[in-house]
Protein backbone atom coordinates (compact mmCIF):
# COMPACT_ATOMS: atom_id res chain seq x y z
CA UNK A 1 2.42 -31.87 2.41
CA UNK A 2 -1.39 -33.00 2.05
CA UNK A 3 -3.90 -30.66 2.59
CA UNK A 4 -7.66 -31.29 3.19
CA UNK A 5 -10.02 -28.95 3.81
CA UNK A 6 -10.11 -27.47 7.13
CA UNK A 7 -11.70 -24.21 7.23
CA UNK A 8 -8.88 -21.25 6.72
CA UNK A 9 -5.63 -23.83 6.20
CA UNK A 10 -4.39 -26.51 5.09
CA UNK A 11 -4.71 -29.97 6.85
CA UNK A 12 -2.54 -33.11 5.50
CA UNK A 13 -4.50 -36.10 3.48
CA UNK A 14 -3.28 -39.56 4.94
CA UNK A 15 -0.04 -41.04 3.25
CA UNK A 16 -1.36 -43.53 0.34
CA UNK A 17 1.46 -45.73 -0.10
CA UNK A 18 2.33 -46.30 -4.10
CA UNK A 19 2.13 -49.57 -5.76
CA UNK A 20 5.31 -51.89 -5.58
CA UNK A 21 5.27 -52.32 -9.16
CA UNK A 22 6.27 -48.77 -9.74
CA UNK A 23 9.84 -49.01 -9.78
CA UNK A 24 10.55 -51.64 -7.46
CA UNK A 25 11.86 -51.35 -3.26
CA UNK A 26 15.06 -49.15 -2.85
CA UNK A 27 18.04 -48.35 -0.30
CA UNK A 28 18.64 -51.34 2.20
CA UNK A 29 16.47 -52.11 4.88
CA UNK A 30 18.60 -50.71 7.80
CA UNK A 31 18.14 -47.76 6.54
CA UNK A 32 14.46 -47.91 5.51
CA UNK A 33 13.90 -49.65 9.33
CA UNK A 34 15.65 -46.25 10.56
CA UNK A 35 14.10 -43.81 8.73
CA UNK A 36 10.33 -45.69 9.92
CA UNK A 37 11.59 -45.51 13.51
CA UNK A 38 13.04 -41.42 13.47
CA UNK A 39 9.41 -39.91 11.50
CA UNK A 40 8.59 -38.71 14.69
CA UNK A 41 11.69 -37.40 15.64
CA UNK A 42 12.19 -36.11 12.36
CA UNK A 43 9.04 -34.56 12.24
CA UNK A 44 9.46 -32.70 15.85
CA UNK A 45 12.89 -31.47 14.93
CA UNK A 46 11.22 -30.39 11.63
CA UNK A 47 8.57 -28.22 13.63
CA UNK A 48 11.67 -26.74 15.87
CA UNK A 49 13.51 -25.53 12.69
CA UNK A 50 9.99 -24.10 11.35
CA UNK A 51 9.53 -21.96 14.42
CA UNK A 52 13.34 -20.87 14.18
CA UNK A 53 13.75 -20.35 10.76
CA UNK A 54 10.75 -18.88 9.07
CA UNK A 55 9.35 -15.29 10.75
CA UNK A 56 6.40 -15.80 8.78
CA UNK A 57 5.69 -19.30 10.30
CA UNK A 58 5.57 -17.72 14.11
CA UNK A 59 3.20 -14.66 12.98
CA UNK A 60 0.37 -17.29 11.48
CA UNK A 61 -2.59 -18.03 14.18
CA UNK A 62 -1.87 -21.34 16.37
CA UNK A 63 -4.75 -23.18 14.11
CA UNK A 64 -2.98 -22.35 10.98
CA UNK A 65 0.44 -23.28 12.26
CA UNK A 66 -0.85 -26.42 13.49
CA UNK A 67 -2.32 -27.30 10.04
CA UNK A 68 0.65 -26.59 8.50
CA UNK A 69 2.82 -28.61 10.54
CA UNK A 70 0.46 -31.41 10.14
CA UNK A 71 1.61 -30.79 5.91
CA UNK A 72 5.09 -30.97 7.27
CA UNK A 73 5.02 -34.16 9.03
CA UNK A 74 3.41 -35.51 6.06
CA UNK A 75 6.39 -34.47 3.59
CA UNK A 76 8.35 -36.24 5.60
CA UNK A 77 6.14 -39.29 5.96
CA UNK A 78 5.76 -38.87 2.45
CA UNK A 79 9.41 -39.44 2.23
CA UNK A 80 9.89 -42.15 4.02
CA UNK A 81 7.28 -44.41 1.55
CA UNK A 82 9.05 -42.39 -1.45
CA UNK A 83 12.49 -43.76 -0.73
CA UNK A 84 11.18 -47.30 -0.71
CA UNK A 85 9.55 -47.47 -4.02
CA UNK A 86 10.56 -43.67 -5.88
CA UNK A 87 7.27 -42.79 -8.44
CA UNK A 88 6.50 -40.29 -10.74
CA UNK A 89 5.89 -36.48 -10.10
CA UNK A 90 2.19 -37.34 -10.13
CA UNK A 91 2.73 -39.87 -7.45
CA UNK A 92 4.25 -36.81 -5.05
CA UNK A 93 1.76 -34.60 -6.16
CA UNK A 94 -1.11 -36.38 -4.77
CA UNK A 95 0.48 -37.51 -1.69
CA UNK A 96 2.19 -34.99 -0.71
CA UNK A 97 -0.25 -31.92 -1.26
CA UNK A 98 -3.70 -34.06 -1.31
CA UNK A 99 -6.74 -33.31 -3.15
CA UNK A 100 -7.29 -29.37 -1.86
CA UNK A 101 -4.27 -27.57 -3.53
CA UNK A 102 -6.57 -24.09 -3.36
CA UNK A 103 -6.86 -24.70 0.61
CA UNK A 104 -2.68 -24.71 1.01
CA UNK A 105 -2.21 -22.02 -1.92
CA UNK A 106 -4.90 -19.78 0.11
CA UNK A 107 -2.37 -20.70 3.43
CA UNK A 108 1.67 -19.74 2.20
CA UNK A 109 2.21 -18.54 -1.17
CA UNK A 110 4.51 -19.85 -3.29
CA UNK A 111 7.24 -19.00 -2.13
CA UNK A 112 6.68 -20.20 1.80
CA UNK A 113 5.99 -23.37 0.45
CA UNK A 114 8.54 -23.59 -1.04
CA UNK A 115 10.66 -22.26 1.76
CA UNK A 116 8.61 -25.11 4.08
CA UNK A 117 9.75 -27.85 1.51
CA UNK A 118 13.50 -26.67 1.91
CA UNK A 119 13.03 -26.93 5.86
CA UNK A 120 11.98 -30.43 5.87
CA UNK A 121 14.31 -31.74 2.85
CA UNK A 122 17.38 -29.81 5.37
CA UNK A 123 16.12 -31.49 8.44
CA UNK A 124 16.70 -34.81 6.96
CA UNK A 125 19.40 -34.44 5.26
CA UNK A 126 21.50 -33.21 8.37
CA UNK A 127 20.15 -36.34 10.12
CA UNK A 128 21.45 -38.69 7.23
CA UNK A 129 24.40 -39.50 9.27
CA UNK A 130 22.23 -41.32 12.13
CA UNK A 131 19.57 -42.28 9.31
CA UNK A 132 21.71 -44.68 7.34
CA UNK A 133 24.95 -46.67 7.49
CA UNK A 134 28.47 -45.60 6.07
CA UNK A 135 27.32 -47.73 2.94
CA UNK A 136 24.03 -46.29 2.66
CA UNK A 137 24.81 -42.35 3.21
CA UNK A 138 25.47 -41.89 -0.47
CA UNK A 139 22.33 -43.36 -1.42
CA UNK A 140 20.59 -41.62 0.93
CA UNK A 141 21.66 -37.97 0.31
CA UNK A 142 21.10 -38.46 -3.38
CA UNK A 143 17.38 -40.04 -2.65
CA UNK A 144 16.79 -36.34 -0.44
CA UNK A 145 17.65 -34.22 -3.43
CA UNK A 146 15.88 -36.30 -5.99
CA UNK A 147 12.43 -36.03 -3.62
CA UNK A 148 12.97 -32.20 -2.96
CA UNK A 149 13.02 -32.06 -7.05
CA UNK A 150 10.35 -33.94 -7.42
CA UNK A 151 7.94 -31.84 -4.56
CA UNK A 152 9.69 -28.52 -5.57
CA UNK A 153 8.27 -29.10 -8.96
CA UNK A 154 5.18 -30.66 -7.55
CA UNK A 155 4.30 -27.21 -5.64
CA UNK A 156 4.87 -25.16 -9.15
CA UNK A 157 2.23 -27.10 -10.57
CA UNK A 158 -0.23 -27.39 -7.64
CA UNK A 159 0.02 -23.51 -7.48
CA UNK A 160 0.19 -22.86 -11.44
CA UNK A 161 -3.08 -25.22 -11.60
CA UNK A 162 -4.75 -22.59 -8.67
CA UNK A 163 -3.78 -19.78 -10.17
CA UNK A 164 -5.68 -21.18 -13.39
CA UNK A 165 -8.50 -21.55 -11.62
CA UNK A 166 -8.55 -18.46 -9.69
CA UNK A 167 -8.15 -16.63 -12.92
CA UNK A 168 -11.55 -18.27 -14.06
CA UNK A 169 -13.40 -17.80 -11.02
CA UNK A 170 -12.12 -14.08 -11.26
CA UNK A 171 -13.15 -14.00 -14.52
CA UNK A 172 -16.56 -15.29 -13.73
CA UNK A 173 -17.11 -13.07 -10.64
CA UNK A 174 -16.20 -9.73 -12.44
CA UNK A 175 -18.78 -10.58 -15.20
CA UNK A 176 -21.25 -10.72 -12.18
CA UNK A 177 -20.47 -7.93 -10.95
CA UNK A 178 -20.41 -5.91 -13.89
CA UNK A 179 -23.50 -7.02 -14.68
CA UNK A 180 -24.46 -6.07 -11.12
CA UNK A 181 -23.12 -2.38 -11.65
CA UNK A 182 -25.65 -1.90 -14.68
CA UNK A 183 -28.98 -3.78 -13.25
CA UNK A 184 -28.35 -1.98 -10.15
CA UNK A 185 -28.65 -5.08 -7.51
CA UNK A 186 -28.13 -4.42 -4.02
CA UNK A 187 -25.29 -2.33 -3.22
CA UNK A 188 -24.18 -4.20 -0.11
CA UNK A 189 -24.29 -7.81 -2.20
CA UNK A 190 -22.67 -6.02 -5.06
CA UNK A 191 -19.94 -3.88 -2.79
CA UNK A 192 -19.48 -8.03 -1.14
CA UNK A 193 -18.80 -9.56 -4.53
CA UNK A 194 -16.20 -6.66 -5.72
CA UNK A 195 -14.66 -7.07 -2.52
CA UNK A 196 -13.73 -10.37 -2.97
CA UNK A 197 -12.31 -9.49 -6.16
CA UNK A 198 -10.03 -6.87 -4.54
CA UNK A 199 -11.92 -3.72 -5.36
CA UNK A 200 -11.21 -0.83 -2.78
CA UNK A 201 -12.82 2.14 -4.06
CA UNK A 202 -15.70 3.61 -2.33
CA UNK A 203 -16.43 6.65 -5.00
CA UNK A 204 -15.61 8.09 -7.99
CA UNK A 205 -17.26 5.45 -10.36
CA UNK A 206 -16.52 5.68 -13.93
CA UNK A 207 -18.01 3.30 -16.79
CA UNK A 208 -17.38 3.53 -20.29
CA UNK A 209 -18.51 1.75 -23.13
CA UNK A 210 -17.69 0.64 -26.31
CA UNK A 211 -17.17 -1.82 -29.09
CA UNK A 212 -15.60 -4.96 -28.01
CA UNK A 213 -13.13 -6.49 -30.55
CA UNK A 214 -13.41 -9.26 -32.59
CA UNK A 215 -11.48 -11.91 -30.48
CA UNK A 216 -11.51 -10.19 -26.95
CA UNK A 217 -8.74 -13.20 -25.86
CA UNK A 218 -7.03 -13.08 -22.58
CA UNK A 219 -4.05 -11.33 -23.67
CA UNK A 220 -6.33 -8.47 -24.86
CA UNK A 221 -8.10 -8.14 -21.43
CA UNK A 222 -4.53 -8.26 -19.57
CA UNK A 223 -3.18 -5.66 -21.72
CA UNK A 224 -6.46 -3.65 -21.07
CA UNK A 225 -6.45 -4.08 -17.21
CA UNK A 226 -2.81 -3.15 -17.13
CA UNK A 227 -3.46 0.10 -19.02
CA UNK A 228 -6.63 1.10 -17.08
CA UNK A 229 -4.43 0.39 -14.13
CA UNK A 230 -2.42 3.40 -15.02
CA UNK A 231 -4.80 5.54 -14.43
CA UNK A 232 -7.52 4.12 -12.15
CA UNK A 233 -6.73 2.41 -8.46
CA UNK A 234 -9.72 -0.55 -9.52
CA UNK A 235 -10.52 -1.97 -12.58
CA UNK A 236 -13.08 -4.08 -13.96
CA UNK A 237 -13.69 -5.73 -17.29
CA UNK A 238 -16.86 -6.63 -18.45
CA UNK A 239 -17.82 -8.28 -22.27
CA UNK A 240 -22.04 -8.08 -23.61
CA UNK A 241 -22.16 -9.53 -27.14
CA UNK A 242 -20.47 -6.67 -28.76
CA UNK A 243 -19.83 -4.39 -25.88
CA UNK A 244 -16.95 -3.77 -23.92
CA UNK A 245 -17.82 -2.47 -20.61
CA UNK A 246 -14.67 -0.72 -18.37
CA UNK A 247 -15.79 0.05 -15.15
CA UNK A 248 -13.19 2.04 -13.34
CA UNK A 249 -12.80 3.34 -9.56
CA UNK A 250 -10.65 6.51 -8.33
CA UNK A 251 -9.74 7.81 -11.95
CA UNK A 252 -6.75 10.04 -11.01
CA UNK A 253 -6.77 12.12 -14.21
CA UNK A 254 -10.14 11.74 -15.77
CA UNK A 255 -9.23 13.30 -19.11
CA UNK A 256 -6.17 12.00 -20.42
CA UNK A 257 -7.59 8.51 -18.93
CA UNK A 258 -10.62 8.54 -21.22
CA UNK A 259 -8.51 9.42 -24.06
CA UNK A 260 -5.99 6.75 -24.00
CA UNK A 261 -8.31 3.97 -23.02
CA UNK A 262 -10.90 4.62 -25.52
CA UNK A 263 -7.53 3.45 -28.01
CA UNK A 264 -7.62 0.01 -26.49
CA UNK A 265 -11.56 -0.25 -27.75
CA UNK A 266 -12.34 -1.68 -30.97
CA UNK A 267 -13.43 0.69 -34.44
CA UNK A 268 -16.68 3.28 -33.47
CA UNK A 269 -18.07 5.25 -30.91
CA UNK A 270 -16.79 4.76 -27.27
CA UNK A 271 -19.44 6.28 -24.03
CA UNK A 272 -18.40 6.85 -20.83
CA UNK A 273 -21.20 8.31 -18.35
CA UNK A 274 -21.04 10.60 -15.99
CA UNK A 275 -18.87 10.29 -12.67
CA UNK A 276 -20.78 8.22 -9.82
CA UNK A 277 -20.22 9.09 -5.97
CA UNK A 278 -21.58 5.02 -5.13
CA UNK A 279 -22.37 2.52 -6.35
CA UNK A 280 -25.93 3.64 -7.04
CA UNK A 281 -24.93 6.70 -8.74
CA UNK A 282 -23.20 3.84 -11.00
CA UNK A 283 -25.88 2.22 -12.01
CA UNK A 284 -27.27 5.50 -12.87
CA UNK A 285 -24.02 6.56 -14.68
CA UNK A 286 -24.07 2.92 -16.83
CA UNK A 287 -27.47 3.63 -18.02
CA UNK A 288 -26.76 6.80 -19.00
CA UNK A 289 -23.30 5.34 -20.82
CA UNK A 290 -25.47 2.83 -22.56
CA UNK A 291 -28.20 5.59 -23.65
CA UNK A 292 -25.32 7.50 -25.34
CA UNK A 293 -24.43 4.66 -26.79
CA UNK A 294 -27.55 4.05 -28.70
CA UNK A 295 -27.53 7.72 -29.56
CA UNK A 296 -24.48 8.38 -30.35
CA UNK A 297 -24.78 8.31 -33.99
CA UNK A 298 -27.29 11.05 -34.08
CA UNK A 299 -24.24 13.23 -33.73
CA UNK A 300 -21.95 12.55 -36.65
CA UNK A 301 -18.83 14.57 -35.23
CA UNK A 302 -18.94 13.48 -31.50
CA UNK A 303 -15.29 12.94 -30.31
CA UNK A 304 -14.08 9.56 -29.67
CA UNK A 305 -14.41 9.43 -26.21
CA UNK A 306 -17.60 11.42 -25.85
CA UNK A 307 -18.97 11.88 -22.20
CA UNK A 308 -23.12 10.45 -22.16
CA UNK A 309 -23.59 14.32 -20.55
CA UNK A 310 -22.93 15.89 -24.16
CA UNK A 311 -25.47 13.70 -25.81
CA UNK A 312 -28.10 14.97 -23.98
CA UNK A 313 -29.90 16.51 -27.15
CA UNK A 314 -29.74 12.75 -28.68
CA UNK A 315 -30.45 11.24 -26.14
CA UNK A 316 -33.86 13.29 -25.48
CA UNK A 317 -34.76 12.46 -29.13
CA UNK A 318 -34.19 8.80 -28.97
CA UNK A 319 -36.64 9.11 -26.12
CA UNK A 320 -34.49 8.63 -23.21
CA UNK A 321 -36.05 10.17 -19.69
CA UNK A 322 -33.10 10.32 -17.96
CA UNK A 323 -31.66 13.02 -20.21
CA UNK A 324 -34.92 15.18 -20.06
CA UNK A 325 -34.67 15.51 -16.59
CA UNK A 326 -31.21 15.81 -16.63
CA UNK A 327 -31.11 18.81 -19.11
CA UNK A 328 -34.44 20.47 -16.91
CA UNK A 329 -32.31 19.91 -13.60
CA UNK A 330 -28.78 21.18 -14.85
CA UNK A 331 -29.78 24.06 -17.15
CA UNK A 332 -33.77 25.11 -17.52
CA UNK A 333 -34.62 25.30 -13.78
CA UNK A 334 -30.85 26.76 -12.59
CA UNK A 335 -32.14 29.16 -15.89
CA UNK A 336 -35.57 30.03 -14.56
CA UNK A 337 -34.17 30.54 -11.04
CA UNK A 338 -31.65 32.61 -11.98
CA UNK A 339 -33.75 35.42 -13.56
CA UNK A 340 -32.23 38.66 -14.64
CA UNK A 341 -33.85 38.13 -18.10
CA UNK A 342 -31.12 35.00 -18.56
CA UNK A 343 -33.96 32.84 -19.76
CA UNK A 344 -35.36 35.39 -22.24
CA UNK A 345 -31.87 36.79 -23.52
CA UNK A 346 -30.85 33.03 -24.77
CA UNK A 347 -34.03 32.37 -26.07
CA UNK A 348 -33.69 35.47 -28.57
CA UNK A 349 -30.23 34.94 -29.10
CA UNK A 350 -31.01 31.24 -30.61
CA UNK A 351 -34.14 32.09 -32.01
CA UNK A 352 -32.86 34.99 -34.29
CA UNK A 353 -29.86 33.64 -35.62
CA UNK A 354 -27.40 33.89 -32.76
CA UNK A 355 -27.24 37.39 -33.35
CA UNK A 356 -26.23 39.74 -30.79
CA UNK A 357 -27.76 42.66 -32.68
CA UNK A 358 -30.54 41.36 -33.47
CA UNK A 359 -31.36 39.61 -29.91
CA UNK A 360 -30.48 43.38 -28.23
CA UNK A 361 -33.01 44.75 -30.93
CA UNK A 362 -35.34 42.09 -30.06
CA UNK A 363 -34.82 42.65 -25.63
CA UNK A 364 -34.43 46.14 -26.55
CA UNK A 365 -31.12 46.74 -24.89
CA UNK A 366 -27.55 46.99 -25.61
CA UNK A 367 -25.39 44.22 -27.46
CA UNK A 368 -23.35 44.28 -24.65
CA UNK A 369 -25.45 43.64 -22.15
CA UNK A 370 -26.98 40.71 -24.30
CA UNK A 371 -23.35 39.18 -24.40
CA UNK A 372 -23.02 39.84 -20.53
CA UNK A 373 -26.59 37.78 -20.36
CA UNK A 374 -25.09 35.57 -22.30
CA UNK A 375 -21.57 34.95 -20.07
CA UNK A 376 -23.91 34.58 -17.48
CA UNK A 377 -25.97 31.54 -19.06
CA UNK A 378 -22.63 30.09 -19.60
CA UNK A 379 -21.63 31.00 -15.81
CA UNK A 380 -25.22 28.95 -14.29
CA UNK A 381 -25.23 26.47 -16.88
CA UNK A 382 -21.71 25.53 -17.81
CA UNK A 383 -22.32 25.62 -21.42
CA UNK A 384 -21.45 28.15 -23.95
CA UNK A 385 -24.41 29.99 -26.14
CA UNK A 386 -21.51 31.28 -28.68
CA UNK A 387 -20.47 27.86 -29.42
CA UNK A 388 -23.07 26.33 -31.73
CA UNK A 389 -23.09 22.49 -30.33
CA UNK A 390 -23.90 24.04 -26.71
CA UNK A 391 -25.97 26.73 -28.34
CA UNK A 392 -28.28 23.38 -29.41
CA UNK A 393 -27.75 21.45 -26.43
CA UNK A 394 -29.36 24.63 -24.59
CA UNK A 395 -32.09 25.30 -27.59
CA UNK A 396 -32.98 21.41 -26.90
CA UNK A 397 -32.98 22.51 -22.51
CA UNK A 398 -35.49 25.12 -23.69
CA UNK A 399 -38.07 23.18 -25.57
CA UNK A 400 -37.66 20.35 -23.05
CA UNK A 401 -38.52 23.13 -20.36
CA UNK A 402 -41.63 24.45 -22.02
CA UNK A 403 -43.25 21.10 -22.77
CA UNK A 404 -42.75 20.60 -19.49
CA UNK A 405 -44.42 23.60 -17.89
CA UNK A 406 -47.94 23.20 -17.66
CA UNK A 407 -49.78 25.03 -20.65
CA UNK A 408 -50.89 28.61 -19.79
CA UNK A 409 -54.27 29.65 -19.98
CA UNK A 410 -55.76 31.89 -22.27
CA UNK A 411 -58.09 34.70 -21.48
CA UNK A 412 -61.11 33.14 -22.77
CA UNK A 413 -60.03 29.10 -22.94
CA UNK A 414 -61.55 27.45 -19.68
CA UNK A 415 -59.44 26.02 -17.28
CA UNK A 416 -59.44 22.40 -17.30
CA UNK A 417 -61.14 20.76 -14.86
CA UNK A 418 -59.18 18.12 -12.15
């Protein structure tokens, strides 16, 4: 069955006939003068049994069937020049499937080419009776099962030499796009090239990073894909120098899915940023995975994963933006907004100790009502003034939101002038 290029399917190279020297002519040449004088119809009864016998063969488009019975008729063709002077496997696999093996493995998979071999091998074998002599019908069954051998093994290799290939090209195209993900190229290019690598997801980005092991082989990154495949409904792998990048889509349970991959990462830290609603929200999200990265040491008793939101104070000191205006827009401004002394009450409270008694001594109120202040910092914010790594995540919101309120003016310091 040769195949060309044609677009969507398959279309059949022209039959090369193999040198004489090969092995020499075969069968007598009654039968090889009938078998010349029934291809057509052989090949015609072939196309009948197609239609009748494979459901999968009447759903394709007219084009595609018509390529494919073009590959038919060629097998059979094919035969005809086979049983005169039999070859090696290489000889069948060049005649019969042509020079575009990606073209037909992109048509039927596997297993409907294979199912397409076993029609035409059956269509001549039932015709062996009127194809050869009494003398010759031995000869001539026994020449039909060698060739369906010879193209059944043919087809295992065409397809095991595309699947090869596909797995590079995959390969290659997931590094782009990973890459993509954390320069931020254009979403609609970017959503295009995950596309074609079967991505689905729409939302619900999630990239972590970490250290890459020492020989990242292809047995690691299958193991890896399968595992994040558990949890995650896409997948993509991405290696830079000593990073391992894991870009996930539609984490079902975000938790225990961070947990268990970060095992699969090599010795040291392992980031994952913040969930992304698109693609740009990724980009955003892998930036901030990558700033945690480089931080990530500043805190020597960060968990292993540890999200790029809870190295915000790190982050800030390393001299990352992002995390300034993330800790103004998530906890100083919600602070200032909220009023009800919120602002004031956590500032005492970290100031003096991160004593209640001394922070209601300082406000002038009850201890209670400072730890009610407190619940509600905790309520606005989402982080906890009575446990001492959020206590100094929101100490660092608090200097971050004075030095970046304009300076106040004193009551006999000049305003400065625009």
């Amino acid at each position: 069955m040769a195949a060309k290029n044609s677009g969507a399917a398959a279309v059949p190279a022209a039959v090369s006939t193999p040198p004489k020297q090969a092995r020499g002519t075969r069968g007598n040449s009654e039968t090889l003068e009938r078998l010349r004088a029934n291809i057509g119809p052989l090949s015609t009864t072939m196309l009948r049994e197609l239609e009748n016998t494979l459901p999968w063969y009447r759903r394709l488009s007219a084009d595609e069937r018509s390529s494919l019975g073009l590959v038919a008729q060629n097998g059979v063709a094919a035969f005809v020049s086979w049983y005169e002077h039999p070859s090696s496997p290489s000889w069948v696999l060049s005649d019969v499937f042509g020079t575009a093996p990606t073209e037909l493995t992109r048509s039927i998979s596997l297993q409907r080419a294979l199912q397409l071999i076993r029609t035409v091998v059956q269509v001549v074998e039932d015709r062996v009776p009127e194809l050869a002599g009494a003398a010759g019908q031995v000869d001539l069954r026994e020449a039909v099962l060698r060739y369906s051998r010879e193209v059944a093994f043919a087809a295992a290799d065409v397809y095991a030499r595309a699947a090869e290939n596909r797995g590079a090209w995959d390969t290659r195209l997931e590094a782009l796009a990973v890459d993509g993900i954390l320069r931020g190229e254009n979403p609609d290019a970017l959503q295009s090239r995950m596309s074609a690598l079967g991505w689905t997801s729409h939302s619900r980005f999630t990239i972590m990073i970490g250290p890459a092991p020492a020989e990242a082989n292809a047995t690691y990154l299958a193991t890896l894909r399968r595992a994040a495949g558990r949890f995650a409904a896409d997948v993509m792998v991405g290696i830079q120098g000593d990073k391992l990048i894991l870009v996930l889509g539609n984490v079902a349970d975000p938790e225990t899915a961070y947990v268990r991959l970060s095992e699969l990462f090599a010795e040291g830290s392992v980031v994952y940023g913040p969930l992304a609603a698109t693609l740009t929200d990724a980009t955003a999200s892998a930036q901030s995975a990558f700033a945690g990265m480089a931080a990530v040491r500043g805190w020597t008793t960060a968990p292993r994963p540890v999200s790029a939101d809870d190295l915000w104070p790190e982050r800030v000191i390393a001299g990352d933006d992002s995390a300034r205006r993330a800790l103004l827009a998530n906890i100083y401004h919600p602070l200032v907004a909220a009023s009800n002394g919120l602002l004031e009450t956590l500032n005492s409270y970290l100031q003096l100790g991160h004593s209640l008694e001394a922070a209601a001594r300082d406000l002038f109120v009850h201890s209670n009502t400072v730890r009610y202040r407190l619940r509600r910092v905790c309520d606005v914010t989402g982080w906890d003034p009575l446990v001492p790594r959020e206590a100094f995540v929101l100490q660092t919101a608090l200097v971050v939101g004075r030095l970046a309120a304009p300076p106040k003016q004193g009551p006999d310091r000049p305003a400065a002038r625009g």
